[in-house]
C-alpha atoms as a PDB file:
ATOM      1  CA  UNK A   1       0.000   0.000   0.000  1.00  0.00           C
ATOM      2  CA  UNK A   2       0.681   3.452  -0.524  1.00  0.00           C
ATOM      3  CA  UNK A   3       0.811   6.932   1.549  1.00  0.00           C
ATOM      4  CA  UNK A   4      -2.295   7.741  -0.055  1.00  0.00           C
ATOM      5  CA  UNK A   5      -3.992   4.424   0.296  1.00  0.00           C
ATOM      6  CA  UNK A   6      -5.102   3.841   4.213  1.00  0.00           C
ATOM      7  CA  UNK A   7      -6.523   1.062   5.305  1.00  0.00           C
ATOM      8  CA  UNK A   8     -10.299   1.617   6.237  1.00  0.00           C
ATOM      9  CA  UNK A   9     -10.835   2.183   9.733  1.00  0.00           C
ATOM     10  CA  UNK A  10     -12.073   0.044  12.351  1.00  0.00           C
ATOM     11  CA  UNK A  11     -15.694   0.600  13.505  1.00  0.00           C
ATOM     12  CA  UNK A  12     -16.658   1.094  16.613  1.00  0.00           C
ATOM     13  CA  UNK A  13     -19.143  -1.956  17.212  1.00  0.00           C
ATOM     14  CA  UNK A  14     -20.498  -3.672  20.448  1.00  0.00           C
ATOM     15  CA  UNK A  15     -19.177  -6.960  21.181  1.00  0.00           C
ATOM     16  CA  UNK A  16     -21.165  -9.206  23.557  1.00  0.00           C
ATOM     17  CA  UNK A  17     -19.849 -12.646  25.157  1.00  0.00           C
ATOM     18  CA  UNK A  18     -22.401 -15.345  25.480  1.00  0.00           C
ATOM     19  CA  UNK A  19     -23.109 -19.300  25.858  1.00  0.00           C
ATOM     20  CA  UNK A  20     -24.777 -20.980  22.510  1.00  0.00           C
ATOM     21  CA  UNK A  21     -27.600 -22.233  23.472  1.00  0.00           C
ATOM     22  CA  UNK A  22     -29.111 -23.529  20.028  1.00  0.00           C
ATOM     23  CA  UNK A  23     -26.918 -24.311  16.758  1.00  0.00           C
ATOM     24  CA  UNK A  24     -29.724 -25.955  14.747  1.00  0.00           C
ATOM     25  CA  UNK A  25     -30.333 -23.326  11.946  1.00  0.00           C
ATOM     26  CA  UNK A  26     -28.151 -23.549   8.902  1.00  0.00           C
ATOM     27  CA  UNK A  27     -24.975 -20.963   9.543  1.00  0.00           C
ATOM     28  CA  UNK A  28     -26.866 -19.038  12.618  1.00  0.00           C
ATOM     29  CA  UNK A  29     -26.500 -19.583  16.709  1.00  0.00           C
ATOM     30  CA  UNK A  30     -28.931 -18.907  19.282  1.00  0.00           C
ATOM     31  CA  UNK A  31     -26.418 -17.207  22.015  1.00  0.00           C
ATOM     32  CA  UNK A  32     -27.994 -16.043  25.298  1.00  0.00           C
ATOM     33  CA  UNK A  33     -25.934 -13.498  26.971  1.00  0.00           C
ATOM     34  CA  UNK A  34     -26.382 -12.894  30.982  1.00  0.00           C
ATOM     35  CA  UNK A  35     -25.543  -9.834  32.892  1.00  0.00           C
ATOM     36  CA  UNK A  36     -25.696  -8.952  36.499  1.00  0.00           C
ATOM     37  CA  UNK A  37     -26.887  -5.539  37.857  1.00  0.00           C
ATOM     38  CA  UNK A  38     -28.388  -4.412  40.512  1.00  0.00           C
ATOM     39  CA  UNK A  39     -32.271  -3.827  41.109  1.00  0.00           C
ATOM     40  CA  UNK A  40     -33.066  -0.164  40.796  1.00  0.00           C
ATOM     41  CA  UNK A  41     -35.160  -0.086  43.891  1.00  0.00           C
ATOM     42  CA  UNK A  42     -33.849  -2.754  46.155  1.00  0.00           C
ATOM     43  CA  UNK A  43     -30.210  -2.963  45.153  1.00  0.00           C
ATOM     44  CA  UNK A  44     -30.619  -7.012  45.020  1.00  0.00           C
ATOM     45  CA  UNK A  45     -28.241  -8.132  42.108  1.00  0.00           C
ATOM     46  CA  UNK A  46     -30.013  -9.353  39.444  1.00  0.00           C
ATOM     47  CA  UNK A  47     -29.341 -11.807  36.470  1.00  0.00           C
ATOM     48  CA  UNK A  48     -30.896 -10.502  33.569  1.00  0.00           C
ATOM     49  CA  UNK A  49     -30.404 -12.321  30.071  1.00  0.00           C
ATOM     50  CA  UNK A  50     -31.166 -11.693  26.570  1.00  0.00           C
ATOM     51  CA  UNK A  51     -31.312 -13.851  23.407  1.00  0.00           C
ATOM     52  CA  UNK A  52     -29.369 -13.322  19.721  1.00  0.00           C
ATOM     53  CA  UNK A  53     -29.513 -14.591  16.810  1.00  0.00           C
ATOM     54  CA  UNK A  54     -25.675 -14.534  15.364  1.00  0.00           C
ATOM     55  CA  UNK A  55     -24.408 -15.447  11.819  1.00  0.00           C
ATOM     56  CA  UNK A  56     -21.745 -18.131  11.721  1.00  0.00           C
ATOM     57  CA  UNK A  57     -20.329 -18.630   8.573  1.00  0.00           C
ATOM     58  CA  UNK A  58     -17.912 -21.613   9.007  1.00  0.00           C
ATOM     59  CA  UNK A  59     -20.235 -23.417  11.837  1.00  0.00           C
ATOM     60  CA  UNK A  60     -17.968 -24.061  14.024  1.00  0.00           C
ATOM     61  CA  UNK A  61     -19.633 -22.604  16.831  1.00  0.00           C
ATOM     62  CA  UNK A  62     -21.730 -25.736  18.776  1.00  0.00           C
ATOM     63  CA  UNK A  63     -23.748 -26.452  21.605  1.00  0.00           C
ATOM     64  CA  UNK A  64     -22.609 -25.013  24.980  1.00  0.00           C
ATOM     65  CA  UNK A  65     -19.969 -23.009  23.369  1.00  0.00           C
ATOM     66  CA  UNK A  66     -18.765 -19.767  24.922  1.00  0.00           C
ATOM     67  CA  UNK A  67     -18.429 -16.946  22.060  1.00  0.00           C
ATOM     68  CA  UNK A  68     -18.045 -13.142  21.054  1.00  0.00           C
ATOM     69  CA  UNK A  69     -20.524 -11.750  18.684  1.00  0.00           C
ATOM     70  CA  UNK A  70     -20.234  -8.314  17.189  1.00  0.00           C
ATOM     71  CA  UNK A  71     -22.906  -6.146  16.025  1.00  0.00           C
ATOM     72  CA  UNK A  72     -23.169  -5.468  11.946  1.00  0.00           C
ATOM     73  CA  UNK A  73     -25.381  -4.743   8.983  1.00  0.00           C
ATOM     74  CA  UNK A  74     -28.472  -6.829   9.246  1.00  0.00           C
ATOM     75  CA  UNK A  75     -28.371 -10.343   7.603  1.00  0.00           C
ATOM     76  CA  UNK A  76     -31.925 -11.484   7.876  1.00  0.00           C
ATOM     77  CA  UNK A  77     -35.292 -10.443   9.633  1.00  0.00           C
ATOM     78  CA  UNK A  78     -33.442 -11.338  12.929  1.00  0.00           C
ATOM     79  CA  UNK A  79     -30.281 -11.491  12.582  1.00  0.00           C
ATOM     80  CA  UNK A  80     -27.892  -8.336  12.675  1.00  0.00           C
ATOM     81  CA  UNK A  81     -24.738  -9.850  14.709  1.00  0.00           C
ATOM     82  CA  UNK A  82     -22.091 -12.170  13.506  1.00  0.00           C
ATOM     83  CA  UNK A  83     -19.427 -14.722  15.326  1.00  0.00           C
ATOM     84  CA  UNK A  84     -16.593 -13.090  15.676  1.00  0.00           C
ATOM     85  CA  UNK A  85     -14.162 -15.537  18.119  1.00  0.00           C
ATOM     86  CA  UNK A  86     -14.609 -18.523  19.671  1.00  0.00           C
ATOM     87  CA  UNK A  87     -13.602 -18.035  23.543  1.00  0.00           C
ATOM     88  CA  UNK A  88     -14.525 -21.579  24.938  1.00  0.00           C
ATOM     89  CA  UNK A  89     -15.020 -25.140  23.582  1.00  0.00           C
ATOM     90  CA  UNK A  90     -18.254 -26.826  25.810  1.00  0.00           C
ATOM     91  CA  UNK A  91     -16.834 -29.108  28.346  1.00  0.00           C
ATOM     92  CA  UNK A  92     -18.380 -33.066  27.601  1.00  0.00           C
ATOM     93  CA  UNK A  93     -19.558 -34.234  30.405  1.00  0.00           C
END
């Protein structure tokens, strides 16, 4: 590359880091993502969760699987994150 070419710059996206719970859908994973706070009036910590759909191109992401997923460009009707590490391989049991 040249002085005058730059590379593009890197976006400033969320990243989230969550458990797959579902890897049954053609190149998508169900990862549900848990966070602690507390409760605004009691001050109990809570576990709150939430559910995303994320794109995984390759399919290597499986069942029980711990993984980053970014946000992006949306991919289908509910899908607008992607796969972007593998943190954790699920422990057999």
């Amino acid at each position: 590359m040249s002085d005058t070419q730059q590379a593009a710059p890197v976006k400033n996206t969320r990243t989230l880091v969550g458990r797959v719970v579902s890897d049954k859908r053609a190149k998508t994973v169900t990862v549900l993502v848990e966070r602690r706070n507390a409760h605004e009036l009691y001050g109990k910590i809570v576990a709150r969760s939430s559910k995303y759909h994320a794109h995984d191109e390759k399919g290597e992401a499986k069942l029980g699987d711990l993984v980053e997923i970014s946000e992006g460009r949306p991919i289908s009707k509910t899908k607008s994150w992607t796969v972007t590490k593998l943190v954790e391989k699920a422990k057999l049991v």
